[in-house]
Protein backbone atom coordinates (compact mmCIF):
# COMPACT_ATOMS: atom_id res chain seq x y z
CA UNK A 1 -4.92 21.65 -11.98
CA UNK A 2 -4.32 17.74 -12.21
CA UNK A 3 -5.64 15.88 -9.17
CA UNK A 4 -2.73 13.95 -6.70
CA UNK A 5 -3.60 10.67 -5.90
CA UNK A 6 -1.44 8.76 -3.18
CA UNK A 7 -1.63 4.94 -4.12
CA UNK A 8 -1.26 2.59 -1.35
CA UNK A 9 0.56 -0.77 -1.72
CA UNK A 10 1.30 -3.96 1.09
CA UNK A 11 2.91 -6.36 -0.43
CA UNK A 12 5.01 -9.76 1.00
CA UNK A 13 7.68 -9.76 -2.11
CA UNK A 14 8.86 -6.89 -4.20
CA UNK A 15 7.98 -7.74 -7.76
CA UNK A 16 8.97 -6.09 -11.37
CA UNK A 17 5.41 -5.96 -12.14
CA UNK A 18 4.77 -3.91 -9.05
CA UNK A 19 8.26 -1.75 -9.92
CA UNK A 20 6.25 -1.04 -13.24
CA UNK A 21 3.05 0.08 -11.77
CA UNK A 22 4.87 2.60 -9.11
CA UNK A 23 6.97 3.89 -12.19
CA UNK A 24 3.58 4.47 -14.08
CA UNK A 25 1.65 6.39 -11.11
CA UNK A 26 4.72 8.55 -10.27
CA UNK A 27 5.56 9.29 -14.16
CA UNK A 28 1.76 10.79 -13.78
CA UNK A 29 2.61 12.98 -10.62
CA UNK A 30 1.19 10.85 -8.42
CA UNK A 31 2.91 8.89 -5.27
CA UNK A 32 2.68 5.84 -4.00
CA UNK A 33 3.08 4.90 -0.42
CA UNK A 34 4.29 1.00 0.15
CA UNK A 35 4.94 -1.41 2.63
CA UNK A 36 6.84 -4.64 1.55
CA UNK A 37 7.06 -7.40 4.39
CA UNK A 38 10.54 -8.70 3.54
CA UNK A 39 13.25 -6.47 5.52
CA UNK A 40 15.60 -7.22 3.02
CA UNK A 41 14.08 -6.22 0.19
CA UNK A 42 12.59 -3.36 1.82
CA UNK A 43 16.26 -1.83 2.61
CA UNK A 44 17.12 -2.52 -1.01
CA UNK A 45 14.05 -0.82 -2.61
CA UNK A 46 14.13 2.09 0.20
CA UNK A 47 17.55 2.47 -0.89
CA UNK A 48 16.74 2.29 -4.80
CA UNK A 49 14.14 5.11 -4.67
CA UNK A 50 15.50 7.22 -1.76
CA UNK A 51 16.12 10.11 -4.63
CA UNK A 52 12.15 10.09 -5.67
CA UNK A 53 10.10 12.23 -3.38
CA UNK A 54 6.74 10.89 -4.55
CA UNK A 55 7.91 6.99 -3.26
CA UNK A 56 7.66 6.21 0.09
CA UNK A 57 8.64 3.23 1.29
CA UNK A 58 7.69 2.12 4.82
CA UNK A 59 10.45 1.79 7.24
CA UNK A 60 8.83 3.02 10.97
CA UNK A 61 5.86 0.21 10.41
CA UNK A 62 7.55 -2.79 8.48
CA UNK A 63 5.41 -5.81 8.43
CA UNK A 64 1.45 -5.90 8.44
CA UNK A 65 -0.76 -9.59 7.91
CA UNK A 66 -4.17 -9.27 6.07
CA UNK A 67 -6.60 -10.40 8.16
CA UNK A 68 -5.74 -8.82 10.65
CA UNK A 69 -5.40 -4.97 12.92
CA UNK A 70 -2.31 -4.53 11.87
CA UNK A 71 -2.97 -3.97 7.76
CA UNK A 72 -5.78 -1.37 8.60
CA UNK A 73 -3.11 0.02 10.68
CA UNK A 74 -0.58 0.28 7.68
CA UNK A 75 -3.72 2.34 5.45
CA UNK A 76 -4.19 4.64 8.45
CA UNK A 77 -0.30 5.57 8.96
CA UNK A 78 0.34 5.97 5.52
CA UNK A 79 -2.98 8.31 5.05
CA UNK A 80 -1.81 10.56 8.24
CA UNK A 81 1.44 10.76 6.56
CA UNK A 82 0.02 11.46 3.42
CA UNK A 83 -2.37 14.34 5.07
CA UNK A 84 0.56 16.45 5.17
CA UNK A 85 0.98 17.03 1.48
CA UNK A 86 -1.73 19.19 0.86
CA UNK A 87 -1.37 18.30 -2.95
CA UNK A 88 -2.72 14.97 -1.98
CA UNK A 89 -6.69 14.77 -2.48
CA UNK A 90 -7.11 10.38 -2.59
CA UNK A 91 -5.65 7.56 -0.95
CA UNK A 92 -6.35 4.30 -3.22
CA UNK A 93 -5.60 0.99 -1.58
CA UNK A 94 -4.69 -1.54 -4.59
CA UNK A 95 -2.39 -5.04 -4.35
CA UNK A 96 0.61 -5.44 -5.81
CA UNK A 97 -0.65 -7.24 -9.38
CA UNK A 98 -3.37 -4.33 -9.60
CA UNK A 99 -3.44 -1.62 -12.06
CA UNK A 100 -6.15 0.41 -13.47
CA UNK A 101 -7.69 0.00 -16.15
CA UNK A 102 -8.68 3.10 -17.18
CA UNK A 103 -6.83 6.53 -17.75
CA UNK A 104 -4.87 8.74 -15.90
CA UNK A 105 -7.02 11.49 -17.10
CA UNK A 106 -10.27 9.57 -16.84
CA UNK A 107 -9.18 8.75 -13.32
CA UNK A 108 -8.28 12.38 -12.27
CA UNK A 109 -11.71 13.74 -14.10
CA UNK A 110 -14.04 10.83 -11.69
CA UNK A 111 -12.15 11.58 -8.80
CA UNK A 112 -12.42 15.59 -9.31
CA UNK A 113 -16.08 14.86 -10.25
CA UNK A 114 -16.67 13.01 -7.14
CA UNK A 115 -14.78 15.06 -4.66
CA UNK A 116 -15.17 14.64 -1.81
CA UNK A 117 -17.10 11.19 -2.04
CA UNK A 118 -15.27 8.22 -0.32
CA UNK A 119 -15.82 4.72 -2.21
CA UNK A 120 -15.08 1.31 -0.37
CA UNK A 121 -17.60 -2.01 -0.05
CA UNK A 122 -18.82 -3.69 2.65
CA UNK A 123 -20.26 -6.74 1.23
CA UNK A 124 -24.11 -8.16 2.71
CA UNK A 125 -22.99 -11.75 3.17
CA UNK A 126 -22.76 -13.86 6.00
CA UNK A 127 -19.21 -14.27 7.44
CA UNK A 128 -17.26 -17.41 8.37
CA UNK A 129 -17.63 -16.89 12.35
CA UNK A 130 -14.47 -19.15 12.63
CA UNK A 131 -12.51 -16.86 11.02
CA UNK A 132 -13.53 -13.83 12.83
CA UNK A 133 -13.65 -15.67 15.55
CA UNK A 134 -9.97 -16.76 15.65
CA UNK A 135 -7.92 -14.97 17.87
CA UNK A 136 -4.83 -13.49 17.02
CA UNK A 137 -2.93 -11.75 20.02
CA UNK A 138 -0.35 -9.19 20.15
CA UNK A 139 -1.63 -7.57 16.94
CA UNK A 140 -2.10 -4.00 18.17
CA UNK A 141 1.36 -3.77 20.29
CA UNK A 142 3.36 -1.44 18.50
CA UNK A 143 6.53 -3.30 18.09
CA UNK A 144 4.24 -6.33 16.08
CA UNK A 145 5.49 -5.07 12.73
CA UNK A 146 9.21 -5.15 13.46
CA UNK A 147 9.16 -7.94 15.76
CA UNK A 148 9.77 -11.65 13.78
CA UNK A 149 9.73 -12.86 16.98
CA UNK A 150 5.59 -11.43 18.05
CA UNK A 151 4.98 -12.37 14.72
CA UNK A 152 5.78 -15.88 15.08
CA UNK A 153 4.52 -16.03 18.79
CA UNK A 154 1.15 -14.57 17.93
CA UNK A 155 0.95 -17.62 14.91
CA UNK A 156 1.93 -20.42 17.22
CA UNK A 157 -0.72 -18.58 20.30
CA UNK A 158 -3.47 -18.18 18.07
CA UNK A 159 -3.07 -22.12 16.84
CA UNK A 160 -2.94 -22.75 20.82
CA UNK A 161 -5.92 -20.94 21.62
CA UNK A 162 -8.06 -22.45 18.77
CA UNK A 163 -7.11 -25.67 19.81
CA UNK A 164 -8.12 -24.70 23.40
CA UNK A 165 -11.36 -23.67 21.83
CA UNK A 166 -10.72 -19.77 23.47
CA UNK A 167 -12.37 -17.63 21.33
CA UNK A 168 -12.71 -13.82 20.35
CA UNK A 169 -16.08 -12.26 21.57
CA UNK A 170 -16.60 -9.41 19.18
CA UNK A 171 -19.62 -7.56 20.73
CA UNK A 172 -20.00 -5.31 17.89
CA UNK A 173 -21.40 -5.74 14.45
CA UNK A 174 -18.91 -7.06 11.68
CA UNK A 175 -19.12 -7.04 8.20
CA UNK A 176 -17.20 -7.82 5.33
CA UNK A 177 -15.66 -5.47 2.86
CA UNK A 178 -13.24 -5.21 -0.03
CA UNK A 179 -9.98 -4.20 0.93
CA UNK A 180 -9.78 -1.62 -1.38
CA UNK A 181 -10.86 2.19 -1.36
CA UNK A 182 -10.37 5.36 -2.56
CA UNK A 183 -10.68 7.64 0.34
CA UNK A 184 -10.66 11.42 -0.38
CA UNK A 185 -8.38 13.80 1.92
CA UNK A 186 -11.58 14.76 3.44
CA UNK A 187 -12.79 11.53 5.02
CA UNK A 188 -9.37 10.68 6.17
């Protein structure tokens, strides 16, 4: 029994480097879920691997920002998608010029070792307060990842408001984490 691990990738531009890393995780059994920004490209590549089961490529939720709701957003979708293929036991969140550095095997062993342990890092630093504080609007609306139009509307408000000194009130603790994890089936 070989663990299935679901890789998750966001990316702005599709890349040959990134083209290499899917080939290498699916070669291994594993799939990889991906988002790429750029509509274009994303019809080409959607088109490209629409013959390889373990490739997903994002179509319903096209366009996330780091930094923002709408990239934790992406993770959670593709997870809850991912949830139904009960051969799936993690969900890794890498970037686009990320590959591991160890194994397939070593990987699998860890992870089977581990099961079900989550791993992700939140950091003990102090946060820029400006950038938290910035407020981007529009972000959890639905149609935010296909509209170019919200997208650019939510820039241009957010540069508005900041200027109007209107600020985001978070009244809950934040922290700052790595976005990366490897999240078993379990604690998604």
């Amino acid at each position: 029994y070989y663990m299935k691990i679901a890789f998750l990738f966001h990316t702005s531009q599709w890349t040959r480097g990134l083209e290499q890393i899917i080939q290498a995780f699916t070669k291994e059994g594993h799939y990889v879920y991906l988002m790429i920004n750029d509509a274009k490209q994303r019809k080409q590549i959607a088109n490209d691997f629409k013959n390889n089961p373990r490739i997903h490529i994002e179509i319903e939720y096209e366009y996330a920002n780091s930094g923002d709701l709408s990239l934790p957003k992406f993770y959670l979708l593709m997870m809850r998608k991912g949830l139904l293929n009960f051969e799936i036991k993690y969900f890794v969140a890498l970037k686009e010029q990320m590959a591991p550095l160890k194994t397939n095997t070593y990987i699998e062993e860890f992870l089977q070792e581990q099961y079900p342990a989550n791993f992700y890092k939140i950091f003990e630093q102090t946060i820029d307060r400006k950038y938290v504080e910035r407020y981007f609007p529009y972000t959890n609306l639905k149609s935010f990842s296909t509209s170019k139009l919200l997208q650019r509307w939510s820039k241009t408000t957010a540069a508005f408001l900041s200027v109007l000194r209107i600020k985001r009130k978070p009244n809950t603790d934040i922290v700052v984490g790595s976005p990366y994890f490897m999240i078993s089936d379990q604690g998604a």
